[in-house]
Protein backbone atom coordinates (compact mmCIF):
# COMPACT_ATOMS: atom_id res chain seq x y z
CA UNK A 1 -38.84 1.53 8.41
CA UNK A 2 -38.81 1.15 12.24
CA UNK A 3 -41.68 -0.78 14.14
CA UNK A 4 -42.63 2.15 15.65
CA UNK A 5 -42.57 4.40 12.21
CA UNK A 6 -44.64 1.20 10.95
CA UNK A 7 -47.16 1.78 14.28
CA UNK A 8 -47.49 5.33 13.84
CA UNK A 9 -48.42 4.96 10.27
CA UNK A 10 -50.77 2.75 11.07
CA UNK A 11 -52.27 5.07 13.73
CA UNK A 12 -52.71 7.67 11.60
CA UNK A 13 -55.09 5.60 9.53
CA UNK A 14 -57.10 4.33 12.01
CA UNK A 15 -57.57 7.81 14.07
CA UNK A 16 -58.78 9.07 10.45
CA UNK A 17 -61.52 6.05 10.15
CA UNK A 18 -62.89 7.52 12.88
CA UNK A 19 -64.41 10.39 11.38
CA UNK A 20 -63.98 12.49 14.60
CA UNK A 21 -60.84 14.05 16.55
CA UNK A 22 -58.88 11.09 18.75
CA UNK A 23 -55.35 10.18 19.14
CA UNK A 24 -54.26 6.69 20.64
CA UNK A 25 -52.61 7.62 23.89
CA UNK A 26 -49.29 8.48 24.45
CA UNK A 27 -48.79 5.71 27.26
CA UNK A 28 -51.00 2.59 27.50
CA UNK A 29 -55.06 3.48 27.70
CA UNK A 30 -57.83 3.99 25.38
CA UNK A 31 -59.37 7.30 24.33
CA UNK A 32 -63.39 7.40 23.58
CA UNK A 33 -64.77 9.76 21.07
CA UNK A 34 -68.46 9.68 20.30
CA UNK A 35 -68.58 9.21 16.38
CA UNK A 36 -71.74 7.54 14.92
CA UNK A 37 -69.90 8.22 11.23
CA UNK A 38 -67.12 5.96 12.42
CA UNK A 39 -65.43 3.82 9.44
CA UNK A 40 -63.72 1.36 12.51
CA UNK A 41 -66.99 -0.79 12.92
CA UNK A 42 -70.32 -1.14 11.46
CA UNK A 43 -73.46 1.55 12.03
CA UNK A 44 -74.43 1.53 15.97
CA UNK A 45 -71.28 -0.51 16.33
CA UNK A 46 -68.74 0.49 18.66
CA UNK A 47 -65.28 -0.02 17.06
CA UNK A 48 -61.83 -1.05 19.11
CA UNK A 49 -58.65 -0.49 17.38
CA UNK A 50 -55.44 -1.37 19.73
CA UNK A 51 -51.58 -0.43 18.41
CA UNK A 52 -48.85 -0.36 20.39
CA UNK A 53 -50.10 -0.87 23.92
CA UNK A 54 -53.14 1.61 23.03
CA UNK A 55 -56.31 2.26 21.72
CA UNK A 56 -58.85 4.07 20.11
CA UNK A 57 -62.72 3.80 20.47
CA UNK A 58 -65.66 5.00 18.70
CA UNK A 59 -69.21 4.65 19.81
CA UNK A 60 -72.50 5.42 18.28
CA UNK A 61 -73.48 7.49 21.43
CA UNK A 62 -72.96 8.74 24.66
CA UNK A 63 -74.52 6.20 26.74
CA UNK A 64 -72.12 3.83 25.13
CA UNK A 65 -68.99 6.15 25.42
CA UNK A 66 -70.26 5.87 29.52
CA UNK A 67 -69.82 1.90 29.05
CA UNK A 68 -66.56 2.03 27.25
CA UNK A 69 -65.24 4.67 29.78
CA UNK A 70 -66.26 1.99 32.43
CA UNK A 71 -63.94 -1.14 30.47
CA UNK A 72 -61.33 1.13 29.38
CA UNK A 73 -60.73 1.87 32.94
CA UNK A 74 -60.94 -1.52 33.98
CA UNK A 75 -59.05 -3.97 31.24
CA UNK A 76 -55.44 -2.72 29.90
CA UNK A 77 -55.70 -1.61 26.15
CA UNK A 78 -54.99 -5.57 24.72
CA UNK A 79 -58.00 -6.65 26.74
CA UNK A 80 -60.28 -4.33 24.94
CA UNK A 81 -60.00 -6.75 22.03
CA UNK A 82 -60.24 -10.13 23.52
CA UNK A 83 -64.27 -10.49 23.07
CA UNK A 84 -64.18 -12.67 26.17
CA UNK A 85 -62.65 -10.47 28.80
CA UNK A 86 -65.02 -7.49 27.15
CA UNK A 87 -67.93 -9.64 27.79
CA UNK A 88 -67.01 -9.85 31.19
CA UNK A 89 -67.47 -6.42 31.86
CA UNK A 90 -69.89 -4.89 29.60
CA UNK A 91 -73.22 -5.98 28.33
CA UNK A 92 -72.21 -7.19 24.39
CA UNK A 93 -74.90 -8.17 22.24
CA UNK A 94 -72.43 -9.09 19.42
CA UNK A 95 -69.54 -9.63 17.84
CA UNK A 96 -67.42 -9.23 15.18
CA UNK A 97 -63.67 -9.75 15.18
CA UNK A 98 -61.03 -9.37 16.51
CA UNK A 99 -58.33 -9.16 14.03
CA UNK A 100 -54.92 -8.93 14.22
CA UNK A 101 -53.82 -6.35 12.19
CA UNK A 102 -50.69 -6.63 10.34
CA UNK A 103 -48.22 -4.19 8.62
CA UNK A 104 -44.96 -4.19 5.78
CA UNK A 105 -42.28 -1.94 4.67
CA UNK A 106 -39.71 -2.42 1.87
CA UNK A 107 -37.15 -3.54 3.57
CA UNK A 108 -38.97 -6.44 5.80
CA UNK A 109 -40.52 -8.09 2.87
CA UNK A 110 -40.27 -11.71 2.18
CA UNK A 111 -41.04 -12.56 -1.38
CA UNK A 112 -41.92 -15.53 -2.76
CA UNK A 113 -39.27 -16.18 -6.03
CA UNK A 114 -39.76 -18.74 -8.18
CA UNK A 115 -42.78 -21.79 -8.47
CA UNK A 116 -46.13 -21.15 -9.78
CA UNK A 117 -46.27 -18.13 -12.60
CA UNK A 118 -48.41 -15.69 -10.97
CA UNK A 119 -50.89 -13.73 -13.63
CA UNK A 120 -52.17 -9.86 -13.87
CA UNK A 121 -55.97 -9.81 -14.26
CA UNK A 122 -58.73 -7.36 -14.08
CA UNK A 123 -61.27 -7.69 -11.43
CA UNK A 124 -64.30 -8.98 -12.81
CA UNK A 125 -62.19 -11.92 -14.76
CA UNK A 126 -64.44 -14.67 -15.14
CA UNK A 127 -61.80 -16.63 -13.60
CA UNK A 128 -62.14 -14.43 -10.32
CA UNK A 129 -65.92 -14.48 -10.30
CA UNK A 130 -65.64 -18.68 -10.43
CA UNK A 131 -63.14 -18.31 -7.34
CA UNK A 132 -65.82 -16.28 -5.27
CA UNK A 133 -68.57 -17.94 -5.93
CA UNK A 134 -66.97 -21.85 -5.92
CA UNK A 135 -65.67 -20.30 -2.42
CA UNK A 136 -68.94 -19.65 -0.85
CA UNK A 137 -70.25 -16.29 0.44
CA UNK A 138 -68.86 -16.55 3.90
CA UNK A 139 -65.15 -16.78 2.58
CA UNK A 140 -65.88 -14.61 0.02
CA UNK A 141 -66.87 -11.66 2.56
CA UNK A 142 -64.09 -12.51 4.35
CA UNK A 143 -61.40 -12.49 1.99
CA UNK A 144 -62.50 -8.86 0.67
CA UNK A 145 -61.53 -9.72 -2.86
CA UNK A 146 -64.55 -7.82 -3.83
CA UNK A 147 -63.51 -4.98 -3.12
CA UNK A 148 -60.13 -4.83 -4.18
CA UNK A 149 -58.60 -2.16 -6.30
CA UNK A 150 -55.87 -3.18 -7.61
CA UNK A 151 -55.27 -5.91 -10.51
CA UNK A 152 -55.87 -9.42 -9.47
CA UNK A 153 -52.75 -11.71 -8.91
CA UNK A 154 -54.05 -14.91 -9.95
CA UNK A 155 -52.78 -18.37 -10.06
CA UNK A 156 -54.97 -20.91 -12.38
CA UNK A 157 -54.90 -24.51 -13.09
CA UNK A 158 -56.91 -26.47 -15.96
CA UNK A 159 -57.89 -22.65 -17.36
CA UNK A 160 -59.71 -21.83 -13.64
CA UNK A 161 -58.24 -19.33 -11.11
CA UNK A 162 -57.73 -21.62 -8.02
CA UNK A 163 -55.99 -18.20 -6.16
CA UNK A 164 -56.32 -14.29 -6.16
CA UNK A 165 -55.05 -11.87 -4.39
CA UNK A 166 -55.02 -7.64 -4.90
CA UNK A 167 -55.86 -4.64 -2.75
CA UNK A 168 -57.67 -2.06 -1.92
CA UNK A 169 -56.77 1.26 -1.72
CA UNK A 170 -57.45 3.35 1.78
CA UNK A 171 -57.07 6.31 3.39
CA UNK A 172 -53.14 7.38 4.24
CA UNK A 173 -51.91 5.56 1.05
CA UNK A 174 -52.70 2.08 2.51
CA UNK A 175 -52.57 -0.88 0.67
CA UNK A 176 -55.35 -3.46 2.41
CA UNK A 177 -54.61 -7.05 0.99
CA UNK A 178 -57.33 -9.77 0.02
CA UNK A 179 -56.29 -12.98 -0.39
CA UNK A 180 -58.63 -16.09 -1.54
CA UNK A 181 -57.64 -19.75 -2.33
CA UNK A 182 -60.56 -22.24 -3.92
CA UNK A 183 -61.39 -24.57 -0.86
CA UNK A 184 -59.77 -27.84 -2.22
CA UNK A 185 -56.36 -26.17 -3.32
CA UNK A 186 -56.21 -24.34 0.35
CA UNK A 187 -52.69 -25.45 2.65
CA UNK A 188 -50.20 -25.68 -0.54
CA UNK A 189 -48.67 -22.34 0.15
CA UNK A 190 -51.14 -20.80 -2.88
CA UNK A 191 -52.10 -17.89 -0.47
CA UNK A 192 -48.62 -16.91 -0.11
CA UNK A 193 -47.64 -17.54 -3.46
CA UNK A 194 -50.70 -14.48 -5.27
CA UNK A 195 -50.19 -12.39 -1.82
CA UNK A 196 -46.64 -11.62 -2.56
CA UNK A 197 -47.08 -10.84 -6.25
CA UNK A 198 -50.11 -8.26 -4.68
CA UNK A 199 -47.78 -6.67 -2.12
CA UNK A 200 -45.02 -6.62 -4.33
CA UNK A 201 -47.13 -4.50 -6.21
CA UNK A 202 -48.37 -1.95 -3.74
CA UNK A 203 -45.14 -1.36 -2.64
CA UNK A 204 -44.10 -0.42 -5.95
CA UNK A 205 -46.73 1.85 -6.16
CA UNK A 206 -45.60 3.64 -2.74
CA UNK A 207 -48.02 2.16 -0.47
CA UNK A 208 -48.10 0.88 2.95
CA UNK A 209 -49.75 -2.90 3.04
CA UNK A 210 -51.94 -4.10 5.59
CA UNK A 211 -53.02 -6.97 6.27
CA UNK A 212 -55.99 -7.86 8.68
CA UNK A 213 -56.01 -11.53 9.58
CA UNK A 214 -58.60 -12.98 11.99
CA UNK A 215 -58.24 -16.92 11.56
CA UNK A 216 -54.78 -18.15 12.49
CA UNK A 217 -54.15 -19.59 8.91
CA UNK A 218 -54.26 -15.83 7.14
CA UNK A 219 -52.13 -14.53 10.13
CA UNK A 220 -49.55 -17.31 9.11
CA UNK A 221 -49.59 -16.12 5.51
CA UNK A 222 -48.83 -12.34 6.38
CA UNK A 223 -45.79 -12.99 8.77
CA UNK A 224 -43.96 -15.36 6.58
CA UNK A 225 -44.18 -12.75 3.68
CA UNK A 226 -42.19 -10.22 6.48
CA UNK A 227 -45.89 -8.44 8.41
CA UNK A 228 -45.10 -7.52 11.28
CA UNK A 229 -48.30 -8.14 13.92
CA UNK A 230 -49.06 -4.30 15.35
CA UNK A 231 -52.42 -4.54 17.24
CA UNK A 232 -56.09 -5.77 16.94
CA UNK A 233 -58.77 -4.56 15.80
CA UNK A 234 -62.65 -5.83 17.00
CA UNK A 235 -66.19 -4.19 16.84
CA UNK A 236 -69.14 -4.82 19.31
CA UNK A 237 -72.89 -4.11 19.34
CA UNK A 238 -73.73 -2.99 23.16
CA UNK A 239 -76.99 -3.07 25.07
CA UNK A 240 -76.86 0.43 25.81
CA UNK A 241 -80.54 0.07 27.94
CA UNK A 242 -77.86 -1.27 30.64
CA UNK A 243 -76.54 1.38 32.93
CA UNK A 244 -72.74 1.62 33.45
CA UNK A 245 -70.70 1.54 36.18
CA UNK A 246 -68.63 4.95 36.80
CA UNK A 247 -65.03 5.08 35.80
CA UNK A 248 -62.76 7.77 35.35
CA UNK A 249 -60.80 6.73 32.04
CA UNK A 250 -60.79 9.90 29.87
CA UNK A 251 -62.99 10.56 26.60
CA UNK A 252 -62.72 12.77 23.84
């Protein structure tokens, strides 16, 4: 599959986690569509999703769809999702991202073969319940192994899981990957090692895998298993009391 079959797939997704009409651009910009429902960010959350040199937005209102219209106009698409820039030029109260979003076909997969036997588990394995909570709850939300899916691909040592990895399922046949390593195994290739035995699988199963990496160290795991880096992804919380300055970017 082409990089931009892999993009367009990935579009798709996105424009349907907004929960309202919008199509990323056909040349660089950022469309705007008022969608409170919006699966892209948190509730009253304004979410920025950037493939491909452009971008979708969804706000909570109109008031913030006038402050988005006012950045969009001002910052090219991949500055939308560099928190800093964004804070230059609109009033953000928070925070949460960005994430490079990552994506894999067949054909650009990197296994792992051979080393550590990987094992099949269900979910709630006492093994994988250790793993979370050893982890600590920040890790553990951001790893997503909760709310995986899929089996678990686990790796244990001394009869305790010290890696897991599986997916969940999402809209457009989309196979989003959680990966979590114990924090004294971590930087011994363990993440790669449960991550390919989950992607392996969601291929099989017809599925496109995504992976959405925000520190540098989960990025590193996705492109040496093949992921190809697409866009970014990052939510904000506005101060919509602040009025915006007029621009004339286009919403939806």
């Amino acid at each position: 599959m082409s990089s931009e079959r892999l993009r367009d797939r990935a579009r798709e997704l996105w424009t349907e986690l907004a929960a309202k009409p919008v199509e990323f651009p056909s040349s660089e910009g950022a469309n705007v569509v008022v969608s409170p429902g919006s699966r892209l960010c948190p509730p009253l959350w304004t979410g920025i999703v950037v493939l491909g040199g452009a971008g979708v937005v969804t706000v909570p209102s109109v008031r913030a769809a006038e402050l988005m219209a006012c950045a969009s106009s001002t910052l090219p698409p991949e500055e939308l999702v560099d928190a800093d820039r964004l804070r230059a030029v609109l009033p953000v109260l928070g925070v949460l991202g960005p994430a490079s979003l990552c994506y894999l076909d067949r054909a650009g997969f990197l296994p792992v073969r051979g080393g550590a036997a990987v094992e099949e588990a269900v979910y709630d394995h006492d093994g994988v319940s250790a793993l979370l909570a050893g982890a600590g709850e920040e890790d553990a939300d951001e790893s997503g192994l909760v709310d995986i899916t899929s089996p678990a691909f686990v790796l244990s040592k001394s009869g305790g899981v010290i890696a897991a990895a599986g997916y969940q399922t999402w809209p457009r046949s989309v196979a989003h990957l959680s990966v979590l390593v114990a924090p004294g195994k971590r930087g011994r290739g363990l993440a790669r090692v449960v991550a390919s035995a989950a992607v392996a699988h969601a291929l099989a199963e017809g599925l496109l895998p995504q992976w959405r990496a925000r520190p540098y160290p989960s990025k590193r795991v996705a492109l040496a298993l093949g992921f190809q880096e697409l866009g970014a992804q990052l939510s904000v919380r506005l101060d919509e009391t602040v009025s915006p300055v007029p621009a004339g970017a286009t919403t939806v």
